[in-house]
PDB file of N, CA and C in Angstrom:
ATOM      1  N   UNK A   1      -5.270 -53.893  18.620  1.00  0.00           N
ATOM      2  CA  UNK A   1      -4.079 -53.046  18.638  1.00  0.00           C
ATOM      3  C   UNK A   1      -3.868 -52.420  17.264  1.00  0.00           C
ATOM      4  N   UNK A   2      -3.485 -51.211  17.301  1.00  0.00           N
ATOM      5  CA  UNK A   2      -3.537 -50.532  15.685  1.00  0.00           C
ATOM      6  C   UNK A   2      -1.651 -50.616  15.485  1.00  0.00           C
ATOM      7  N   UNK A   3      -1.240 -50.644  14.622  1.00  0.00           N
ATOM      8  CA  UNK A   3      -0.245 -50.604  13.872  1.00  0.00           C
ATOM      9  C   UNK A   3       0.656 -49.794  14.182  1.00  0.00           C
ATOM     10  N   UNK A   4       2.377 -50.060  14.399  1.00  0.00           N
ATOM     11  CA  UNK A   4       2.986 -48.825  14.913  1.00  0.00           C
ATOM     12  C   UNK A   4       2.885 -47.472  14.160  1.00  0.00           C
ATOM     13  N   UNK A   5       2.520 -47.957  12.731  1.00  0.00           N
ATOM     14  CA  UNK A   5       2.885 -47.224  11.271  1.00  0.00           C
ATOM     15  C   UNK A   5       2.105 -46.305  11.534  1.00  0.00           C
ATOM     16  N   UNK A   6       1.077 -45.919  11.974  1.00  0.00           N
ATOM     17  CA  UNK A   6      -0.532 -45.669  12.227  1.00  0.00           C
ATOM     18  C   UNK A   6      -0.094 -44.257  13.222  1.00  0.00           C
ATOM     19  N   UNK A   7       0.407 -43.250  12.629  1.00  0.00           N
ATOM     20  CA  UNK A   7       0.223 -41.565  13.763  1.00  0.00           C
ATOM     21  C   UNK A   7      -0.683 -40.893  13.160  1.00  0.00           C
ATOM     22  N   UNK A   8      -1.231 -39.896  14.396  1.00  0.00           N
ATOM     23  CA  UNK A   8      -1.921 -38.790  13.732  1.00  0.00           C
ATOM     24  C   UNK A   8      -0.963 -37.622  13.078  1.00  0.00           C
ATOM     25  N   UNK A   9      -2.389 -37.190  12.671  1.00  0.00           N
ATOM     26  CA  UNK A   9      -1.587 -35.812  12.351  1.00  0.00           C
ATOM     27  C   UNK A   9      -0.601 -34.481  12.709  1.00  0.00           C
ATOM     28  N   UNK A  10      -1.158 -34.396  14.253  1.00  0.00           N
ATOM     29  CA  UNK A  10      -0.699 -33.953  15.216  1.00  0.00           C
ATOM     30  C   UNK A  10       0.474 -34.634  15.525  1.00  0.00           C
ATOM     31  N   UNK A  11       0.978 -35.718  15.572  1.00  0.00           N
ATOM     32  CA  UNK A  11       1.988 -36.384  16.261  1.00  0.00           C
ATOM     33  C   UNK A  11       3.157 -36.021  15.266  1.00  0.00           C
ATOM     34  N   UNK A  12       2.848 -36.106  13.649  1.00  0.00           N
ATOM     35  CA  UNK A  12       3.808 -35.944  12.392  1.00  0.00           C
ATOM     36  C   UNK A  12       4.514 -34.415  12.539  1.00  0.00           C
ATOM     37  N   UNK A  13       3.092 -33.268  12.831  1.00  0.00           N
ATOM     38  CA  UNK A  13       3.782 -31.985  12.701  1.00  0.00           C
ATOM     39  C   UNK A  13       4.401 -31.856  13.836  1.00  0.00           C
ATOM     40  N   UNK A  14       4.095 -32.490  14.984  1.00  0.00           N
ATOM     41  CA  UNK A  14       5.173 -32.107  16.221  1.00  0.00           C
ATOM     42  C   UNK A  14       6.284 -32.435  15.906  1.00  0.00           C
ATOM     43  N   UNK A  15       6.432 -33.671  15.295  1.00  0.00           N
ATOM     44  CA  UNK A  15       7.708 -34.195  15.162  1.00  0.00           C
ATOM     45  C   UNK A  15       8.651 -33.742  14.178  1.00  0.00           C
ATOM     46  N   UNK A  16       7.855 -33.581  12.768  1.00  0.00           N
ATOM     47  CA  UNK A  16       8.679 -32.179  12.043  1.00  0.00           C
ATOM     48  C   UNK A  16       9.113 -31.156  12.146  1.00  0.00           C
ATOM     49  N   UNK A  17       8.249 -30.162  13.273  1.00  0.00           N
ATOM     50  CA  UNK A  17       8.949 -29.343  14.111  1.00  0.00           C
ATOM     51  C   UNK A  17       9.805 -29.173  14.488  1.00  0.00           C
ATOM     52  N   UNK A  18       9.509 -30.718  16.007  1.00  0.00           N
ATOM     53  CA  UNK A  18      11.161 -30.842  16.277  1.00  0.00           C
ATOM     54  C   UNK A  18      12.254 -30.616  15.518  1.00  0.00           C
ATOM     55  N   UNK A  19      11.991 -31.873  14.383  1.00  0.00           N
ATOM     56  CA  UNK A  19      13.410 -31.760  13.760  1.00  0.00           C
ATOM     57  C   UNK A  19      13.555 -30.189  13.208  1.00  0.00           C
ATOM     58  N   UNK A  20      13.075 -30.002  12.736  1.00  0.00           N
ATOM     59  CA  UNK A  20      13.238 -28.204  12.149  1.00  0.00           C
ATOM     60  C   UNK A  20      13.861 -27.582  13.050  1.00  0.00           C
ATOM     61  N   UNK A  21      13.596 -27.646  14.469  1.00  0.00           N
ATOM     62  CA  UNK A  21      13.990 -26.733  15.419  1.00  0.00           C
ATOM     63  C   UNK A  21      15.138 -27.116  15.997  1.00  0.00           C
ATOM     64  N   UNK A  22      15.441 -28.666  16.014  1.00  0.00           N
ATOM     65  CA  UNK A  22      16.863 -28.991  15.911  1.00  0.00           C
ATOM     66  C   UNK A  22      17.499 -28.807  14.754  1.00  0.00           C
ATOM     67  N   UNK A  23      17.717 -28.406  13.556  1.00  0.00           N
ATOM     68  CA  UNK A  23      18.269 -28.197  12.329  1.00  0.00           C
ATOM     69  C   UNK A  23      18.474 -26.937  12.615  1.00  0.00           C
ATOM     70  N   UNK A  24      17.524 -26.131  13.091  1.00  0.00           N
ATOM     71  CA  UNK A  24      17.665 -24.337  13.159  1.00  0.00           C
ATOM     72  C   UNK A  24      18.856 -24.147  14.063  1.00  0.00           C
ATOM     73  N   UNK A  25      18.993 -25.023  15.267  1.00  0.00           N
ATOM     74  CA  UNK A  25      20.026 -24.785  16.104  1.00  0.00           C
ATOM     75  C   UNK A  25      20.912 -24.876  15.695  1.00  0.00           C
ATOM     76  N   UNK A  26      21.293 -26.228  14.990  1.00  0.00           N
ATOM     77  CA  UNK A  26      23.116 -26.572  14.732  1.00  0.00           C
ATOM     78  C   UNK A  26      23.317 -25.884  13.579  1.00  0.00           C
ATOM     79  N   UNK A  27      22.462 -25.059  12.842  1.00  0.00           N
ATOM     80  CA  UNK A  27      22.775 -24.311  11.901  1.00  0.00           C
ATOM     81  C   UNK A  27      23.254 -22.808  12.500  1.00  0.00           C
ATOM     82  N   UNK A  28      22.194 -22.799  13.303  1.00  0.00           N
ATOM     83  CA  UNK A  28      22.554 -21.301  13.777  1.00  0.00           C
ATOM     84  C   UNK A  28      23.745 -21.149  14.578  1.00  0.00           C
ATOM     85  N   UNK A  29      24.024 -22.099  15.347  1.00  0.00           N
ATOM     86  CA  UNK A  29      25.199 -22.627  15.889  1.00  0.00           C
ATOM     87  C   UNK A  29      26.358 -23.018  15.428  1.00  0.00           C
ATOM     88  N   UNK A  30      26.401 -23.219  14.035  1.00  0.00           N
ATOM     89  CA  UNK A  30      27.659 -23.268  13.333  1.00  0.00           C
ATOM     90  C   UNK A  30      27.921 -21.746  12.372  1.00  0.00           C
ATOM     91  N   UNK A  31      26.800 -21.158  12.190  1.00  0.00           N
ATOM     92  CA  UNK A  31      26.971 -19.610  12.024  1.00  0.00           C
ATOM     93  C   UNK A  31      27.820 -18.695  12.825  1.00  0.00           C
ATOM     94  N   UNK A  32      26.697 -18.998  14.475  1.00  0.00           N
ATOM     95  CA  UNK A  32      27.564 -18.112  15.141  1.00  0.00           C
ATOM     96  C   UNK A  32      28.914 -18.233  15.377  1.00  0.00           C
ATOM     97  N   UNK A  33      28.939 -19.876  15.280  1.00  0.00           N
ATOM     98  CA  UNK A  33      30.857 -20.028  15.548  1.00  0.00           C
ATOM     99  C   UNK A  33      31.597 -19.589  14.803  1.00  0.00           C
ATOM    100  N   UNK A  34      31.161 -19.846  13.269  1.00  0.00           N
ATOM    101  CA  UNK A  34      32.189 -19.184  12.293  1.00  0.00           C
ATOM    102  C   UNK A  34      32.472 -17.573  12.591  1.00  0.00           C
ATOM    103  N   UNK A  35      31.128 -17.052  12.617  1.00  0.00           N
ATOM    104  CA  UNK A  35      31.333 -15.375  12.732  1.00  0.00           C
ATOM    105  C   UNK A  35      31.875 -15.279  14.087  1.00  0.00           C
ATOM    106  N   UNK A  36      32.182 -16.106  15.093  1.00  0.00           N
ATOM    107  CA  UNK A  36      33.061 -15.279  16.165  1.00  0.00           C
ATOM    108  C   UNK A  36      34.545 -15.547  16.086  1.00  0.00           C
ATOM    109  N   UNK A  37      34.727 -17.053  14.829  1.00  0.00           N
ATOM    110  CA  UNK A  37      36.427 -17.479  14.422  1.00  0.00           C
ATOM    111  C   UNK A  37      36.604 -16.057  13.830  1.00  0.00           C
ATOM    112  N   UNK A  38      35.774 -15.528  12.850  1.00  0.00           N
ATOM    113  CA  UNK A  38      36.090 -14.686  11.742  1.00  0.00           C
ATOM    114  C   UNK A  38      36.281 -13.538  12.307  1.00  0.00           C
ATOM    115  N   UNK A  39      35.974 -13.095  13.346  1.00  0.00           N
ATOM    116  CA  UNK A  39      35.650 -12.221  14.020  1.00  0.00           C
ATOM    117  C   UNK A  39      37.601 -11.746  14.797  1.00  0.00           C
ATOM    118  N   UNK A  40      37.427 -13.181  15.692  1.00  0.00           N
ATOM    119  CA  UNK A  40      39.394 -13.306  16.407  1.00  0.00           C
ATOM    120  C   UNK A  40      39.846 -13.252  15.024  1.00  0.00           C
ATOM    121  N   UNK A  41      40.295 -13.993  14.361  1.00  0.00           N
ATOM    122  CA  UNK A  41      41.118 -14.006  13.022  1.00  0.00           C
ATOM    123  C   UNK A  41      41.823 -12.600  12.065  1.00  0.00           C
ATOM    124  N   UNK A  42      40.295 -11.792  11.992  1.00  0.00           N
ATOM    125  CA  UNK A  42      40.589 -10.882  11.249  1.00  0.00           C
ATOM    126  C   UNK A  42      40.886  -9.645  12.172  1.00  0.00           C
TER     127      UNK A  42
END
């Protein structure tokens, strides 16, 4: 049995991805919210 510690390479960049592509969302997603508060407000 090999070690849990033990991924390929492939498995690391998928998974960095992911997270990237979840980070891109709640970012972009707290953008768009502000610019549509800012948007009613003003």
């Amino acid at each position: 049995m090999t070690p849990a510690t033990v991924h390929s390479r492939g498995e690391k960049v998928s998974v960095f991805a992911l997270a990237l592509f979840v980070l891109l969302v709640i970012v972009g997603g707290a953008f768009a919210a502000g610019y549509l508060i800012g948007r009613i407000l003003l």
